[in-house]
ModelCIF file with pLDDT and N, C-alpha, C, O atoms, coordinates in Angstrom:
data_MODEL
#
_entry.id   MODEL 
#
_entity.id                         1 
_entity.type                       polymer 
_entity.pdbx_number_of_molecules   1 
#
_entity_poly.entity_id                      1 
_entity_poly.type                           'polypeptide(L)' 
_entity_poly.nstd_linkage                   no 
_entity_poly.nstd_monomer                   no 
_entity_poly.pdbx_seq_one_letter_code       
;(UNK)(UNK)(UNK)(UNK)(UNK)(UNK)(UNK)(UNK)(UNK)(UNK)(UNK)(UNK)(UNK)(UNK)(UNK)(UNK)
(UNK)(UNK)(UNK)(UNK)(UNK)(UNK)(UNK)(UNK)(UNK)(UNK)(UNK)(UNK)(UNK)(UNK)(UNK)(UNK)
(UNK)(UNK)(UNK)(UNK)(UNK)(UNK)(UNK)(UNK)(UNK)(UNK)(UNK)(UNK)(UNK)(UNK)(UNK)(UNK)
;
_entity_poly.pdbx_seq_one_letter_code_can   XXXXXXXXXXXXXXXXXXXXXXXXXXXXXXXXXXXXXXXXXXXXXXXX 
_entity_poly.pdbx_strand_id                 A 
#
loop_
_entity_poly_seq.entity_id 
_entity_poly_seq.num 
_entity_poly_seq.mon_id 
_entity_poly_seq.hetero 
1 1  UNK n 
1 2  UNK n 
1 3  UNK n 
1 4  UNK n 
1 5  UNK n 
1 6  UNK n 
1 7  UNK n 
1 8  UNK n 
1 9  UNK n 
1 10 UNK n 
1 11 UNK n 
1 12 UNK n 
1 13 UNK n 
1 14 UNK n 
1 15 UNK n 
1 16 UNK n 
1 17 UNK n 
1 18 UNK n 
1 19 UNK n 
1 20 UNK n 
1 21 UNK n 
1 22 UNK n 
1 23 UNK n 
1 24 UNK n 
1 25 UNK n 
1 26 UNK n 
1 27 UNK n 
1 28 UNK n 
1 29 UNK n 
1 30 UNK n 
1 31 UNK n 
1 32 UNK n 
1 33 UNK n 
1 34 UNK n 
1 35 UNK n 
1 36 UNK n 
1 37 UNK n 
1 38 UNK n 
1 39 UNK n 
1 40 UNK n 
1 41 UNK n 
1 42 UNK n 
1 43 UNK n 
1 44 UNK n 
1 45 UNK n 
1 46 UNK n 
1 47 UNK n 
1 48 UNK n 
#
_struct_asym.id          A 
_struct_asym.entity_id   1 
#
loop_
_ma_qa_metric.id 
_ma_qa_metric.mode 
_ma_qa_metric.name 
_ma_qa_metric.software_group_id 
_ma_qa_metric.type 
1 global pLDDT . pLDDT 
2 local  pLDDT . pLDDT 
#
_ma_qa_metric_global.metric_id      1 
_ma_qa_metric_global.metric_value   95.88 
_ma_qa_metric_global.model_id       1 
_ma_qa_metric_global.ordinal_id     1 
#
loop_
_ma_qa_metric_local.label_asym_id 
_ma_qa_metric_local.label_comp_id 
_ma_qa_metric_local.label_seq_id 
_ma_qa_metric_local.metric_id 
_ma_qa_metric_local.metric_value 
_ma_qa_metric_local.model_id 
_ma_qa_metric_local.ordinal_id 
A UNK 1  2 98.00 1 1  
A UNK 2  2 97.00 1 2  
A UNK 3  2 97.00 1 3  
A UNK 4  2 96.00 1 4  
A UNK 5  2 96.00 1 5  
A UNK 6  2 94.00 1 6  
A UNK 7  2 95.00 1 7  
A UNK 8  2 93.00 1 8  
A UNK 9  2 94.00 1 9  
A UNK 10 2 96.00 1 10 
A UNK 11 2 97.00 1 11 
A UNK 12 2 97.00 1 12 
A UNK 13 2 98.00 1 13 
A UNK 14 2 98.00 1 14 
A UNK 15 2 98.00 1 15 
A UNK 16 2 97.00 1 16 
A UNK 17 2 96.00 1 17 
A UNK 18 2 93.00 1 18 
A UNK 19 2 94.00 1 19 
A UNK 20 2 91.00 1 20 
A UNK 21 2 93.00 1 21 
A UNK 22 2 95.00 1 22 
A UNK 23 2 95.00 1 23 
A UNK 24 2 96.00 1 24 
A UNK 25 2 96.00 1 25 
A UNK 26 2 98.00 1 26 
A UNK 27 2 97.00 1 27 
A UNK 28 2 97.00 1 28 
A UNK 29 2 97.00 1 29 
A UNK 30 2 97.00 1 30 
A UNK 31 2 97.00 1 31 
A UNK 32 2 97.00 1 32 
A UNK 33 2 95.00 1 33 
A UNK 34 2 96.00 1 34 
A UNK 35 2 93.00 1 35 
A UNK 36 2 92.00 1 36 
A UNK 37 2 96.00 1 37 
A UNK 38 2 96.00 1 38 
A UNK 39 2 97.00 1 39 
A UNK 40 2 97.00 1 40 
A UNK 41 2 96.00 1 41 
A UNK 42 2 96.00 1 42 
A UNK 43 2 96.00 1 43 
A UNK 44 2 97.00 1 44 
A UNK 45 2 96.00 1 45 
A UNK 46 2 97.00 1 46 
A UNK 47 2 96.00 1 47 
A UNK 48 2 96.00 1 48 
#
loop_
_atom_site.group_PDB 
_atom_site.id 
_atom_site.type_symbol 
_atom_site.label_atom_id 
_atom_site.label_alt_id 
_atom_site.label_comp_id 
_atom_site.label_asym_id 
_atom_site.label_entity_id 
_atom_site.label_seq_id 
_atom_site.pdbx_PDB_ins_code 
_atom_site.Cartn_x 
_atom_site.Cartn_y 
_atom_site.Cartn_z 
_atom_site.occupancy 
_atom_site.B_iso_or_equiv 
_atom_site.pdbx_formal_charge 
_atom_site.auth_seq_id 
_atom_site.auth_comp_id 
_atom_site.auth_asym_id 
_atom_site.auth_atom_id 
_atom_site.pdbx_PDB_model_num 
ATOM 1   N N  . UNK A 1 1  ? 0.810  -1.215  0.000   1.00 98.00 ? 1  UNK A N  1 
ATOM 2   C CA . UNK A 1 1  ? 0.000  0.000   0.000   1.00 98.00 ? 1  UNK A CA 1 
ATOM 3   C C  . UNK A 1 1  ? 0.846  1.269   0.000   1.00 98.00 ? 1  UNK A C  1 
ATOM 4   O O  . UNK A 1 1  ? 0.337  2.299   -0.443  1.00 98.00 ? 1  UNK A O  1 
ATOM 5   N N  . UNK A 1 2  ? 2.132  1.278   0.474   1.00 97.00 ? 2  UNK A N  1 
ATOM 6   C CA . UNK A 1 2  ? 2.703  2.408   0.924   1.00 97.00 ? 2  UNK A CA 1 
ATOM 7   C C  . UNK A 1 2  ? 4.321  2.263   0.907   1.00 97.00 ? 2  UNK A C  1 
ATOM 8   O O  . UNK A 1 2  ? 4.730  1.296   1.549   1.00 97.00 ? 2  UNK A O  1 
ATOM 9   N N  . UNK A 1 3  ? 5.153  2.943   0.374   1.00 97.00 ? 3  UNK A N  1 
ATOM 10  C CA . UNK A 1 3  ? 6.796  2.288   1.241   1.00 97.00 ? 3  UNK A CA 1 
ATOM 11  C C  . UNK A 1 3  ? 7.352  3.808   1.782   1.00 97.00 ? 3  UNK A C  1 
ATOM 12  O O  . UNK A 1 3  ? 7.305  4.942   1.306   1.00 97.00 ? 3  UNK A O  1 
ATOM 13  N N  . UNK A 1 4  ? 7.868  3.258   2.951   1.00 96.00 ? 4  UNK A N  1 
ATOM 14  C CA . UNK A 1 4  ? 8.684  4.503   4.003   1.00 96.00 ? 4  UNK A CA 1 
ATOM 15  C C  . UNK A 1 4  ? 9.847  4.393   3.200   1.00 96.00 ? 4  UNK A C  1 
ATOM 16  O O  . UNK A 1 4  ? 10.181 3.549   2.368   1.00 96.00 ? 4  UNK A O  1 
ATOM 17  N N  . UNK A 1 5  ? 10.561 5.732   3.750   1.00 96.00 ? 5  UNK A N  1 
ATOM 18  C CA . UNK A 1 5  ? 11.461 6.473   3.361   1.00 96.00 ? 5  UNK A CA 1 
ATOM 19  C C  . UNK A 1 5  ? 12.528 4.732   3.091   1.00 96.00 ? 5  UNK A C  1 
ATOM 20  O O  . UNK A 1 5  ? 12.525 3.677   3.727   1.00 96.00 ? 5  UNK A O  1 
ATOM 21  N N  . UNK A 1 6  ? 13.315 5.198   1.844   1.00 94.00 ? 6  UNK A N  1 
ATOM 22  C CA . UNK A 1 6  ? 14.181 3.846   1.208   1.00 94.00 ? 6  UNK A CA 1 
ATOM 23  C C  . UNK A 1 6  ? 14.045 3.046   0.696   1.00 94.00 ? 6  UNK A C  1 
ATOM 24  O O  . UNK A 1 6  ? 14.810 2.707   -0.207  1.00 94.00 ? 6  UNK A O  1 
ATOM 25  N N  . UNK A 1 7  ? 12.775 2.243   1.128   1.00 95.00 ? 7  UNK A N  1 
ATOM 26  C CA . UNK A 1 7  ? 12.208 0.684   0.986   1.00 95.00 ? 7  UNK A CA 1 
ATOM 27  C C  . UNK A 1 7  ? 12.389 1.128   -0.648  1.00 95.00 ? 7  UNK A C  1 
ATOM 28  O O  . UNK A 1 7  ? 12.626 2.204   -1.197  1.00 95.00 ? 7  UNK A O  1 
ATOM 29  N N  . UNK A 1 8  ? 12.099 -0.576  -1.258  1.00 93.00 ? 8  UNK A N  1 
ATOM 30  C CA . UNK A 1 8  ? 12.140 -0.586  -2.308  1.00 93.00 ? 8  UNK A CA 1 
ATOM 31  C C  . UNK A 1 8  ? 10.848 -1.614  -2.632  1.00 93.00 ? 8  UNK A C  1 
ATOM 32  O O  . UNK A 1 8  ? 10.567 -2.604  -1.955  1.00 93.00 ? 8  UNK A O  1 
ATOM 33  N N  . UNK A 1 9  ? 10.146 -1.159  -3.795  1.00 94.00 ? 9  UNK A N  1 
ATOM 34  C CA . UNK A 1 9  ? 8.640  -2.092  -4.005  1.00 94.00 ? 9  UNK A CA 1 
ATOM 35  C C  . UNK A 1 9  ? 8.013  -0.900  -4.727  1.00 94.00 ? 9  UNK A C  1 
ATOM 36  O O  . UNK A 1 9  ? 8.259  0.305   -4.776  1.00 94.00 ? 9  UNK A O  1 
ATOM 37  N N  . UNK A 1 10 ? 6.901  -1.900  -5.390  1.00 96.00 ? 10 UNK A N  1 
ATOM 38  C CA . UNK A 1 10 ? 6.087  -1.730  -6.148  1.00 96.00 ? 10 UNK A CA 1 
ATOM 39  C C  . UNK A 1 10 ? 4.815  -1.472  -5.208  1.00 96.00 ? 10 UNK A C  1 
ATOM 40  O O  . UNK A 1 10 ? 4.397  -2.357  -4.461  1.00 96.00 ? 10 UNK A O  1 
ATOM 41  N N  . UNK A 1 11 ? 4.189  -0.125  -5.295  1.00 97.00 ? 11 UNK A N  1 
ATOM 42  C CA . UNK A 1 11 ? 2.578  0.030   -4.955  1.00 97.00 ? 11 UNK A CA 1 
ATOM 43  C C  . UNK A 1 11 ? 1.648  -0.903  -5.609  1.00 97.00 ? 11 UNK A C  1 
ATOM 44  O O  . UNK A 1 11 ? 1.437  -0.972  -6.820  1.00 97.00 ? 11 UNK A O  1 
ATOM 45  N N  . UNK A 1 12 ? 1.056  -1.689  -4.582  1.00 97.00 ? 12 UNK A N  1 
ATOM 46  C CA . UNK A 1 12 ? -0.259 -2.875  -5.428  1.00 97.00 ? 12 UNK A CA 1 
ATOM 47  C C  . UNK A 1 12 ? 0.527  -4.003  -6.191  1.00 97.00 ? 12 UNK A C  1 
ATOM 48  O O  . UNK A 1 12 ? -0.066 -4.589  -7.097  1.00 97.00 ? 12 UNK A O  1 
ATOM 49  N N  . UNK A 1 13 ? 1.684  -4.309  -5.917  1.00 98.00 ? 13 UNK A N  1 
ATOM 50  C CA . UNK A 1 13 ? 2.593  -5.308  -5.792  1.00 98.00 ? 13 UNK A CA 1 
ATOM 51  C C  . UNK A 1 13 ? 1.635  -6.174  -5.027  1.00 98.00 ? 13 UNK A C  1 
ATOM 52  O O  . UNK A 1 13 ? 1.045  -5.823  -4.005  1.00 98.00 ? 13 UNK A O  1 
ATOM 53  N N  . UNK A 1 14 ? 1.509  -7.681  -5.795  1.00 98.00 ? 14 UNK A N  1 
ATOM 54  C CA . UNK A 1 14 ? 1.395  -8.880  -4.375  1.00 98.00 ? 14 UNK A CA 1 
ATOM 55  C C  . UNK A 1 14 ? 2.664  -9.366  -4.046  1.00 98.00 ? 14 UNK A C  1 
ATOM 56  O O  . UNK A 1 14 ? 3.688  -9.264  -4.721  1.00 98.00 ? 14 UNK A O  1 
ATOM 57  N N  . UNK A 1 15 ? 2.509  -9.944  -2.869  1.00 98.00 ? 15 UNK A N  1 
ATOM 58  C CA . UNK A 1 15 ? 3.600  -10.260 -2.226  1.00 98.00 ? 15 UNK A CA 1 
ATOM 59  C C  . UNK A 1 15 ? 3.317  -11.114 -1.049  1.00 98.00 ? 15 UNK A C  1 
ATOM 60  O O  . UNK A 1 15 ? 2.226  -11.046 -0.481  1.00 98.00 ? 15 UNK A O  1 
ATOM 61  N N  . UNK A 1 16 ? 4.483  -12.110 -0.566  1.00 97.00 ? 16 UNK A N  1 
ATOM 62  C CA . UNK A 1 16 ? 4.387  -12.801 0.343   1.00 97.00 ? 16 UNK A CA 1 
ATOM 63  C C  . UNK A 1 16 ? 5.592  -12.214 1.772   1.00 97.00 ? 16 UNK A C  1 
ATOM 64  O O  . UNK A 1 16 ? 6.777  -11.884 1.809   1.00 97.00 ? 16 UNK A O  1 
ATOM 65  N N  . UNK A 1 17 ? 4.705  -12.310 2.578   1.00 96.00 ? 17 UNK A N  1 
ATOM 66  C CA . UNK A 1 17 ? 5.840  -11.509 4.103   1.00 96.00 ? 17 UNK A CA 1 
ATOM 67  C C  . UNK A 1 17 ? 5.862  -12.500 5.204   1.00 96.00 ? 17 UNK A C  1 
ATOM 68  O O  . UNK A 1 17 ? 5.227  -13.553 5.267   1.00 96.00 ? 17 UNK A O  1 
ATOM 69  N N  . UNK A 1 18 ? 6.520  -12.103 5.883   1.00 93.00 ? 18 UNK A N  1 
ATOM 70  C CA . UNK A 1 18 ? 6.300  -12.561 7.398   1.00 93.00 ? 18 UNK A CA 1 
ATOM 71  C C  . UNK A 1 18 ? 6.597  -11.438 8.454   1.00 93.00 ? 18 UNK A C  1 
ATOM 72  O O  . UNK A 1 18 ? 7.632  -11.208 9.080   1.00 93.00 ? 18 UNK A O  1 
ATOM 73  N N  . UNK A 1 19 ? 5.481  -10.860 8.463   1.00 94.00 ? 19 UNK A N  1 
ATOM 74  C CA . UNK A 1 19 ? 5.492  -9.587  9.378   1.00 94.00 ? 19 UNK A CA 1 
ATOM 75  C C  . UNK A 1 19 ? 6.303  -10.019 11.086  1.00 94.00 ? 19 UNK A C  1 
ATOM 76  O O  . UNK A 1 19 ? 5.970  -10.882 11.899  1.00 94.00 ? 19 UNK A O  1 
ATOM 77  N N  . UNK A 1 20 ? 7.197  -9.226  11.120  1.00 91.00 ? 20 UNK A N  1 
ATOM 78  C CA . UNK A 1 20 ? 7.663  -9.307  12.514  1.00 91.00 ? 20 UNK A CA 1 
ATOM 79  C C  . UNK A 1 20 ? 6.637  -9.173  13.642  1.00 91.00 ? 20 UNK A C  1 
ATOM 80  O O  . UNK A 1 20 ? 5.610  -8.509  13.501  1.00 91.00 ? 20 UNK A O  1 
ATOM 81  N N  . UNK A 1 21 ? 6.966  -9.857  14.820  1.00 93.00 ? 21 UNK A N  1 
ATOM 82  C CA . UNK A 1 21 ? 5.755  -9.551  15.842  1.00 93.00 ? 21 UNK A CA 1 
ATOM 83  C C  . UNK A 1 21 ? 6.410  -8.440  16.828  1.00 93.00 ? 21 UNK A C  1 
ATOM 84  O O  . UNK A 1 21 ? 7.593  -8.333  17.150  1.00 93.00 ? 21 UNK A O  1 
ATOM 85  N N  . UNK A 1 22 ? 5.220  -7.585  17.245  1.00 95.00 ? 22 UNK A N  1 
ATOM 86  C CA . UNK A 1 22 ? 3.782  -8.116  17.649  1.00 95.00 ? 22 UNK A CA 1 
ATOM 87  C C  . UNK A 1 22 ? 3.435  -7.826  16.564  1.00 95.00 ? 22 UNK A C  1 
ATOM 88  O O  . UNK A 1 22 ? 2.360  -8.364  16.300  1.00 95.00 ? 22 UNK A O  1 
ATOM 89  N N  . UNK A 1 23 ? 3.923  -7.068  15.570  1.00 95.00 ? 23 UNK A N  1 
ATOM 90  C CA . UNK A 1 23 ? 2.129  -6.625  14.800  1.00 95.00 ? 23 UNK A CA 1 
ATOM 91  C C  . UNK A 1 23 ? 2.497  -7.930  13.391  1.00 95.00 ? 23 UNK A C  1 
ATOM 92  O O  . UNK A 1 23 ? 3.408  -7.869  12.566  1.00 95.00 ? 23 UNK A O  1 
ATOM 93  N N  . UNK A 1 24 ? 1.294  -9.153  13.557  1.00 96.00 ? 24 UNK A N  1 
ATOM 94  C CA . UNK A 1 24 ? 1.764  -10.196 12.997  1.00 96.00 ? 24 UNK A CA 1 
ATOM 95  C C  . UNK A 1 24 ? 0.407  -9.989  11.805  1.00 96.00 ? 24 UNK A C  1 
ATOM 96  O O  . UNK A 1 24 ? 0.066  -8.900  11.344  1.00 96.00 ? 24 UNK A O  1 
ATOM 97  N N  . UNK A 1 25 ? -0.036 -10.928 11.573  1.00 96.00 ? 25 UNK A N  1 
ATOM 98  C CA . UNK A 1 25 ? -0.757 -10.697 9.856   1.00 96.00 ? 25 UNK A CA 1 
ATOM 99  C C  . UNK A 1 25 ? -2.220 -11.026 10.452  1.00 96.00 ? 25 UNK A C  1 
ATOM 100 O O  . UNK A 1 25 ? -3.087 -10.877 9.591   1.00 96.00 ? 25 UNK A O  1 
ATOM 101 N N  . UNK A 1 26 ? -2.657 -11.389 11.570  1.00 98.00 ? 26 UNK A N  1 
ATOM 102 C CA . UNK A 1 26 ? -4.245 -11.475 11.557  1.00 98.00 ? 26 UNK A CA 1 
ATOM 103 C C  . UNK A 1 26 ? -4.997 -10.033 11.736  1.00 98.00 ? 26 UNK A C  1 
ATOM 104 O O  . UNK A 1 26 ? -5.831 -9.988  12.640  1.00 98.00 ? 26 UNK A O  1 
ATOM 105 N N  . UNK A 1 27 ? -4.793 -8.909  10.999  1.00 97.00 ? 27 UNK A N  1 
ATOM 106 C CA . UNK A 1 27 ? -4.791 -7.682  10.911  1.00 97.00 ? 27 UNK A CA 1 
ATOM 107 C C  . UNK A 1 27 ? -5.423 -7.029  9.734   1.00 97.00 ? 27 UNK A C  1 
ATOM 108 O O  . UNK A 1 27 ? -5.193 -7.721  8.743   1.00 97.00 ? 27 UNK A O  1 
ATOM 109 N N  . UNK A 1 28 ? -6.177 -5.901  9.421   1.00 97.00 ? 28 UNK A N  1 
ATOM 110 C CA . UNK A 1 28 ? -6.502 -5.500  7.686   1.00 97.00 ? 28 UNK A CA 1 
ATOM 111 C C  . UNK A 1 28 ? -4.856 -5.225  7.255   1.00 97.00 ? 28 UNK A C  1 
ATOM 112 O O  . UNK A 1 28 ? -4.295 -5.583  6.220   1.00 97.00 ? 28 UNK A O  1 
ATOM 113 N N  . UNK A 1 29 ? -4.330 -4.522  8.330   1.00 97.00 ? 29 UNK A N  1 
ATOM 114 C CA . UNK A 1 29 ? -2.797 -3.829  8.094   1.00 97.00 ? 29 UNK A CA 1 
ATOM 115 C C  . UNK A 1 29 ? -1.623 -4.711  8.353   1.00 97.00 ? 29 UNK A C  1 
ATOM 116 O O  . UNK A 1 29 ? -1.722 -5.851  8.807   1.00 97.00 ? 29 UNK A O  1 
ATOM 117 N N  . UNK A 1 30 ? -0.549 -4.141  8.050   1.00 97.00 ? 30 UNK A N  1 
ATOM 118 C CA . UNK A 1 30 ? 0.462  -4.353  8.774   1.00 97.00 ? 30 UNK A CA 1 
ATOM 119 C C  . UNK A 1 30 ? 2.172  -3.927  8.123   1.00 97.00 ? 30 UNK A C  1 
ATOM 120 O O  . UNK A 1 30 ? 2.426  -4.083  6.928   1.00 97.00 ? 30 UNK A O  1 
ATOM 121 N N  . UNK A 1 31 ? 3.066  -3.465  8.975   1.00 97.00 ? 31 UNK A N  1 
ATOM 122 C CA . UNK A 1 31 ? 4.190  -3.135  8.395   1.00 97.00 ? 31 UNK A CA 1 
ATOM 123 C C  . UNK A 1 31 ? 5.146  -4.740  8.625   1.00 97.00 ? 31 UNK A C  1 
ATOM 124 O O  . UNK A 1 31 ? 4.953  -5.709  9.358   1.00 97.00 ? 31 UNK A O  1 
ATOM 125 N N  . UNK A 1 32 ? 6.465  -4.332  7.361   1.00 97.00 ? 32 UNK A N  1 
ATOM 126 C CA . UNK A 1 32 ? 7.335  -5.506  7.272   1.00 97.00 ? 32 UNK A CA 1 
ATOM 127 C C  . UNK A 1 32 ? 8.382  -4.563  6.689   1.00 97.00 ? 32 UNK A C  1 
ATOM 128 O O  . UNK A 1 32 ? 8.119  -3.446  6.244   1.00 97.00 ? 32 UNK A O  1 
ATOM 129 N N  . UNK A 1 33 ? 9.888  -5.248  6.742   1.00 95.00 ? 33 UNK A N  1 
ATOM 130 C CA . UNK A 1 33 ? 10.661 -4.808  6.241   1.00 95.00 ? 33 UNK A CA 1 
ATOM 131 C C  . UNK A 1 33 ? 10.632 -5.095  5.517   1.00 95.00 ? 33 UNK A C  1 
ATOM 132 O O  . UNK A 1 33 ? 10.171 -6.226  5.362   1.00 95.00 ? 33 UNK A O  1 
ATOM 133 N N  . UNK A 1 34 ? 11.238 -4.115  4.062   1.00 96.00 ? 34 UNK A N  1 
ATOM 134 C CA . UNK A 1 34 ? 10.728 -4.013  2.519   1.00 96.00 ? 34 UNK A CA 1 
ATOM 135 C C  . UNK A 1 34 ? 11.808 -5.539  2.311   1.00 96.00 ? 34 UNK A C  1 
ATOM 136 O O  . UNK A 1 34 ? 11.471 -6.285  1.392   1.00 96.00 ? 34 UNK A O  1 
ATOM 137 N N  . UNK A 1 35 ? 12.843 -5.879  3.014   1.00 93.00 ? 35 UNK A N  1 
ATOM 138 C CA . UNK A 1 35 ? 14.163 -6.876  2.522   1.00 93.00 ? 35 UNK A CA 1 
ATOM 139 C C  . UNK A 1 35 ? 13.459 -8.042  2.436   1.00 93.00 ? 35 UNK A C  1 
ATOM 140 O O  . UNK A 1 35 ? 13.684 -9.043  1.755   1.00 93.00 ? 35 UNK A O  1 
ATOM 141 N N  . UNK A 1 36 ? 12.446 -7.758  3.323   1.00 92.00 ? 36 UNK A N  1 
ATOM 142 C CA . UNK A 1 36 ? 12.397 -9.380  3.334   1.00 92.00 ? 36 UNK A CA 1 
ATOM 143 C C  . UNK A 1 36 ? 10.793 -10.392 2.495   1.00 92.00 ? 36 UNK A C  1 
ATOM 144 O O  . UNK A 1 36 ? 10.322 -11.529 2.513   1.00 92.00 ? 36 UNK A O  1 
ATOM 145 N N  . UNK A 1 37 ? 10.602 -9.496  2.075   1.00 96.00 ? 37 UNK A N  1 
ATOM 146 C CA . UNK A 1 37 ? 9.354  -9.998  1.063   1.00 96.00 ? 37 UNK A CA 1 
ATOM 147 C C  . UNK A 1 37 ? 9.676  -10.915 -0.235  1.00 96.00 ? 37 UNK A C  1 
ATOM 148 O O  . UNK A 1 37 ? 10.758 -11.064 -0.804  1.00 96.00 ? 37 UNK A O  1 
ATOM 149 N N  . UNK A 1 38 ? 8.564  -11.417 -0.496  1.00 96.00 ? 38 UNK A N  1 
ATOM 150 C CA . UNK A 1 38 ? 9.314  -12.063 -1.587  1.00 96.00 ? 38 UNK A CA 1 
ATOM 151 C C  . UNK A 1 38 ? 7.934  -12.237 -2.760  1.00 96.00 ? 38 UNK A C  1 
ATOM 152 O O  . UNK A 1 38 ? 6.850  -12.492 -2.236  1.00 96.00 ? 38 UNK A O  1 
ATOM 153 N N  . UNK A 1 39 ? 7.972  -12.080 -4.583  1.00 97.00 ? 39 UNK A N  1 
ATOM 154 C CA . UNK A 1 39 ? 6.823  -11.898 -4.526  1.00 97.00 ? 39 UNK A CA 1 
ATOM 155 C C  . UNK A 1 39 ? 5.938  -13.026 -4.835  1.00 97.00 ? 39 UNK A C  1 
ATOM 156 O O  . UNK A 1 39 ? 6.310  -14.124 -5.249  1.00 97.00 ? 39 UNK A O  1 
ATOM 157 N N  . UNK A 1 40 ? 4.831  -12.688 -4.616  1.00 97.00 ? 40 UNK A N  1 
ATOM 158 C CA . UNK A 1 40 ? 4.004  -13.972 -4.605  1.00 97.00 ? 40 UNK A CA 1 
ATOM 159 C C  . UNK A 1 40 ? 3.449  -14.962 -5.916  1.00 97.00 ? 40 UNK A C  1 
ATOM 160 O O  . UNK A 1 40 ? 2.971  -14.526 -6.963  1.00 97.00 ? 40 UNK A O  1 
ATOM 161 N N  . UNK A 1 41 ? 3.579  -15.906 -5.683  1.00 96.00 ? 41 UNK A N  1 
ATOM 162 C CA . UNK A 1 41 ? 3.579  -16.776 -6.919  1.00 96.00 ? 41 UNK A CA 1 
ATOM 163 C C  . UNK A 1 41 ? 2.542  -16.480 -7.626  1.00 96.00 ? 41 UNK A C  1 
ATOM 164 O O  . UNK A 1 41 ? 1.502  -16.138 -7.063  1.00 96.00 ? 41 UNK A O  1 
ATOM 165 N N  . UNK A 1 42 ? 2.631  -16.554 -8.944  1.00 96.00 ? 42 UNK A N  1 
ATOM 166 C CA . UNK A 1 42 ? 1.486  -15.948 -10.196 1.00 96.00 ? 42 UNK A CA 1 
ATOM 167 C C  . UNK A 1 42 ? 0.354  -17.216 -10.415 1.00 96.00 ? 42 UNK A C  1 
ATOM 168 O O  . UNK A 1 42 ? -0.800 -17.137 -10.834 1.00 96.00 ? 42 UNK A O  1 
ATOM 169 N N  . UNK A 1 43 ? 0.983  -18.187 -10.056 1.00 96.00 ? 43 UNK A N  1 
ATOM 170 C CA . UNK A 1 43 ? 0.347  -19.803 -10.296 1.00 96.00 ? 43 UNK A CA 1 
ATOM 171 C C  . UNK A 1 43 ? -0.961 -20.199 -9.608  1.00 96.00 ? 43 UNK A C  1 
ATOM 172 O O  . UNK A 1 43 ? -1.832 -21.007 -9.931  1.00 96.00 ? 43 UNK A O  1 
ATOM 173 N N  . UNK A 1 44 ? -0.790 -19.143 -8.255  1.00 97.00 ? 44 UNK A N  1 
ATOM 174 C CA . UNK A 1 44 ? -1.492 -19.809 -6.434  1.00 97.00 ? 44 UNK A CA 1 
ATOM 175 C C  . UNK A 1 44 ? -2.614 -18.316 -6.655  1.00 97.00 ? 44 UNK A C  1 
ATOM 176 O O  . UNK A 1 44 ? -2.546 -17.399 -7.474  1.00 97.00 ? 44 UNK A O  1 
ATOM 177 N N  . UNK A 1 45 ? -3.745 -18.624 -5.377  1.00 96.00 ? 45 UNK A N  1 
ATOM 178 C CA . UNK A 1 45 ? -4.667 -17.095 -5.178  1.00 96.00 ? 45 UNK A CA 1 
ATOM 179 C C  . UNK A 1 45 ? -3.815 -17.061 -3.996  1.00 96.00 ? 45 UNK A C  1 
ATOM 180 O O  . UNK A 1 45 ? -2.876 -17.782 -3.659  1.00 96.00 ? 45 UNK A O  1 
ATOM 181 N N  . UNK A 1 46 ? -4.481 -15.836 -3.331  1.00 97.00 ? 46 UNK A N  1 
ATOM 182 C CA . UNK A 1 46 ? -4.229 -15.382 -2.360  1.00 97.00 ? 46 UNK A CA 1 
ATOM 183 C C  . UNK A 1 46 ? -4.205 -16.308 -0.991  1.00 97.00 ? 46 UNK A C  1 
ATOM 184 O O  . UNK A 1 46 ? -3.134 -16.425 -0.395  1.00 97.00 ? 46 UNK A O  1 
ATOM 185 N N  . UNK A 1 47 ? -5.180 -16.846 -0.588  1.00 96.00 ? 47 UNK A N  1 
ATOM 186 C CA . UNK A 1 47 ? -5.365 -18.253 0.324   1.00 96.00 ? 47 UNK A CA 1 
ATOM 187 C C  . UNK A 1 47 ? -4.107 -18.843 -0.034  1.00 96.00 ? 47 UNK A C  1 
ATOM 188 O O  . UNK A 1 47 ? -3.246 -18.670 0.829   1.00 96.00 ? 47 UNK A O  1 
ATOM 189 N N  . UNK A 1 48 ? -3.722 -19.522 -1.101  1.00 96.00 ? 48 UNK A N  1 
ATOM 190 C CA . UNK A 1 48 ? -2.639 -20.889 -1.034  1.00 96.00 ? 48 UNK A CA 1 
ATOM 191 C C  . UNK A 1 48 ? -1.193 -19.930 -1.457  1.00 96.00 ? 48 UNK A C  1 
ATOM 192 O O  . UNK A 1 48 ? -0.093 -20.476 -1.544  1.00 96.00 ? 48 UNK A O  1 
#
């Protein structure tokens, strides 16, 4: 949705994360460091 100052990414990019805790993914939101994303397979939906 958004990248802070540096990050690197695409707006409306999908993507797969693992949000650091506490703020973990059962959330509408959530921040992650831009390094560690990876993007999400074109093959799978969103669920798998």
């Amino acid at each position: 949705l958004a990248l802070g100052d540096g990050a690197r990414g695409t707006v409306g990019a999908r993507v797969l994360a693992q949000p650091a805790l506490p703020a973990g993914g059962f959330a509408d939101r959530t921040v992650v460091d831009a390094r560690t994303v990876f993007p999400a397979p074109e093959s799978l939906d969103d669920a798998e």
